[in-house]
C-alpha atoms as a PDB file:
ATOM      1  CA  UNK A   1      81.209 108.510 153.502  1.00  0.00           C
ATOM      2  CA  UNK A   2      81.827 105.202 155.539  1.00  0.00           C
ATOM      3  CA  UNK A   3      81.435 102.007 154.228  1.00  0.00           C
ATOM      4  CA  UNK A   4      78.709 101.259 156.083  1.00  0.00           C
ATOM      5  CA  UNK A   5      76.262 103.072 157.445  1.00  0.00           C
ATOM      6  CA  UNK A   6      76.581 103.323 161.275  1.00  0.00           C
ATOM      7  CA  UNK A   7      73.805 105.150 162.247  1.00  0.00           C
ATOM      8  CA  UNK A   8      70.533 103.387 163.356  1.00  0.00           C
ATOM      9  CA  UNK A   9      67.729 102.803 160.095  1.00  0.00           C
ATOM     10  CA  UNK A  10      64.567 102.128 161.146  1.00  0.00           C
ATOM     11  CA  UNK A  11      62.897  99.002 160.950  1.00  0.00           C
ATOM     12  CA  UNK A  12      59.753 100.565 158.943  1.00  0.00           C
ATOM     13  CA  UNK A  13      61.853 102.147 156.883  1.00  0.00           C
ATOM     14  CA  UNK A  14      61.566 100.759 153.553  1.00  0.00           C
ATOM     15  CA  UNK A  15      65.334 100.429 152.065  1.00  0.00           C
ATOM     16  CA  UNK A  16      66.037 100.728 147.994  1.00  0.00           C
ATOM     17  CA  UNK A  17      67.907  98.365 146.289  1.00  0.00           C
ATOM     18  CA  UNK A  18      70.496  99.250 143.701  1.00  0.00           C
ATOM     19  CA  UNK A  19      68.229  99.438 140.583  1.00  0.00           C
ATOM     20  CA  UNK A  20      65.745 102.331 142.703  1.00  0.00           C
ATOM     21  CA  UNK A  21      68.567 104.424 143.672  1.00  0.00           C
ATOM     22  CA  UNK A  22      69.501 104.145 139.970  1.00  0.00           C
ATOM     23  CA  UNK A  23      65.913 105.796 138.434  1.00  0.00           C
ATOM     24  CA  UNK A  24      66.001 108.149 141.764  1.00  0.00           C
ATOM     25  CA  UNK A  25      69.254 110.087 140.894  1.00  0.00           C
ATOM     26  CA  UNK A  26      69.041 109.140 137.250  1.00  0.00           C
ATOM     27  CA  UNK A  27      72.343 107.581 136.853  1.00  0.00           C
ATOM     28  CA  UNK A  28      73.830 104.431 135.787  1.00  0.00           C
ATOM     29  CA  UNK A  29      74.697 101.617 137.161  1.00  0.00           C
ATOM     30  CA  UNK A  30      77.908 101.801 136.270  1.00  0.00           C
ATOM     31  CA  UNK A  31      77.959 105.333 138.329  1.00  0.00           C
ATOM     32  CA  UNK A  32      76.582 103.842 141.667  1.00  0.00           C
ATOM     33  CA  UNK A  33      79.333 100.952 141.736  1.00  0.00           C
ATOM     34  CA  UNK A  34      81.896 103.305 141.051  1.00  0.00           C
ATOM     35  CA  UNK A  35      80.085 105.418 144.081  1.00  0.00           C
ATOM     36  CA  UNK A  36      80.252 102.361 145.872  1.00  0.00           C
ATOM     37  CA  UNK A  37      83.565 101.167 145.120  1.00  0.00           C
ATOM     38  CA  UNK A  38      84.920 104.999 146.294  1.00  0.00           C
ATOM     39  CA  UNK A  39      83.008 105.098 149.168  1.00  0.00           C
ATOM     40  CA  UNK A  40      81.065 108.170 148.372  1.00  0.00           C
ATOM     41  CA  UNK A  41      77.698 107.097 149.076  1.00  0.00           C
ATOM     42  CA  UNK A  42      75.717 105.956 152.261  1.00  0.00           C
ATOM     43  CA  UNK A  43      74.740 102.594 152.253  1.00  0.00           C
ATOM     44  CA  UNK A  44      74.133  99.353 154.453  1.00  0.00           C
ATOM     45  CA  UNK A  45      75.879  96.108 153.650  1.00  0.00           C
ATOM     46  CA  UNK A  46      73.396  93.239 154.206  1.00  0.00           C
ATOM     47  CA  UNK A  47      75.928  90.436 154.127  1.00  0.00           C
ATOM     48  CA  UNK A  48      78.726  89.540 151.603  1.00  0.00           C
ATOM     49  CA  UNK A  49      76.991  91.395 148.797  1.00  0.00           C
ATOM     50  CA  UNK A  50      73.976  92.855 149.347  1.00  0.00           C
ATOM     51  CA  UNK A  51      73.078  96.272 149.348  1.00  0.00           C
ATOM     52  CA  UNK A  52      70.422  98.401 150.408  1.00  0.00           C
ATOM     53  CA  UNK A  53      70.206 101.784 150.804  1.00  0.00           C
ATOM     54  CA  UNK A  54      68.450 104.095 153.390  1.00  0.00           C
ATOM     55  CA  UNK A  55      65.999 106.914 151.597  1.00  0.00           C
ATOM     56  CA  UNK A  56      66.386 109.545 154.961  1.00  0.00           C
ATOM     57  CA  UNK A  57      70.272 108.839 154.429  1.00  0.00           C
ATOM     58  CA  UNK A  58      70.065 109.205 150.731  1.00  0.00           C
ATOM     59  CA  UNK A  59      67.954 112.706 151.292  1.00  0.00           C
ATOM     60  CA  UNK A  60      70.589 113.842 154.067  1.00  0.00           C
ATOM     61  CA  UNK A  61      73.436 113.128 151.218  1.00  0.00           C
ATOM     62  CA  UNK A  62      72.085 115.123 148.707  1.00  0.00           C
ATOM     63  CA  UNK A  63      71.270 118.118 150.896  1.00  0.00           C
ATOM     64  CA  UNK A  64      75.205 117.779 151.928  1.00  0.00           C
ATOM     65  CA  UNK A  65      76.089 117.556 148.188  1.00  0.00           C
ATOM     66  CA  UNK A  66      74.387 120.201 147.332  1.00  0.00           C
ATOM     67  CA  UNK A  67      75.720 122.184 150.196  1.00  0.00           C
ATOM     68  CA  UNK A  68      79.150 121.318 149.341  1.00  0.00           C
ATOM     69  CA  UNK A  69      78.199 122.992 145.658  1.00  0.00           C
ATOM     70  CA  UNK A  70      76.613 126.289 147.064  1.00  0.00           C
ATOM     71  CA  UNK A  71      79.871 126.606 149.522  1.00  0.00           C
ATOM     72  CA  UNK A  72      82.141 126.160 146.165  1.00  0.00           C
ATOM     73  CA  UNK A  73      80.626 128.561 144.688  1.00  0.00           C
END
């Protein structure tokens, strides 16, 4: 996954901070920065360090993870 997210988000889109993505995949915060850091997750860098993150991008993520999974398999 980039670094950030180059694909248009739309402006009514409501984006989730660190802390929401945190309850909605029910890990850590230690997990997500080390997602982060690793580049393994979609996300838009608001500045020097801000974060937000794009719920259709998120969705289209975990339907590719779980993809990746099935194909292991």
């Amino acid at each position: 996954m980039s670094d950030t997210v180059n694909t248009f988000v739309s402006m009514s889109e409501q984006l989730l901070t660190k802390d929401e993505v945190c309850k909605h995949l029910s890990i850590s915060m230690r997990s997500l920065d080390r997602m982060l850091i690793e580049k393994e997750i979609p996300h838009v860098k608001l500045g020097e360090r801000l974060i937000r993150f794009s719920p259709a991008q998120l969705d289209g993520w975990l339907k590719d993870m779980a993809m990746k999974q099935i194909q292991q398999n």
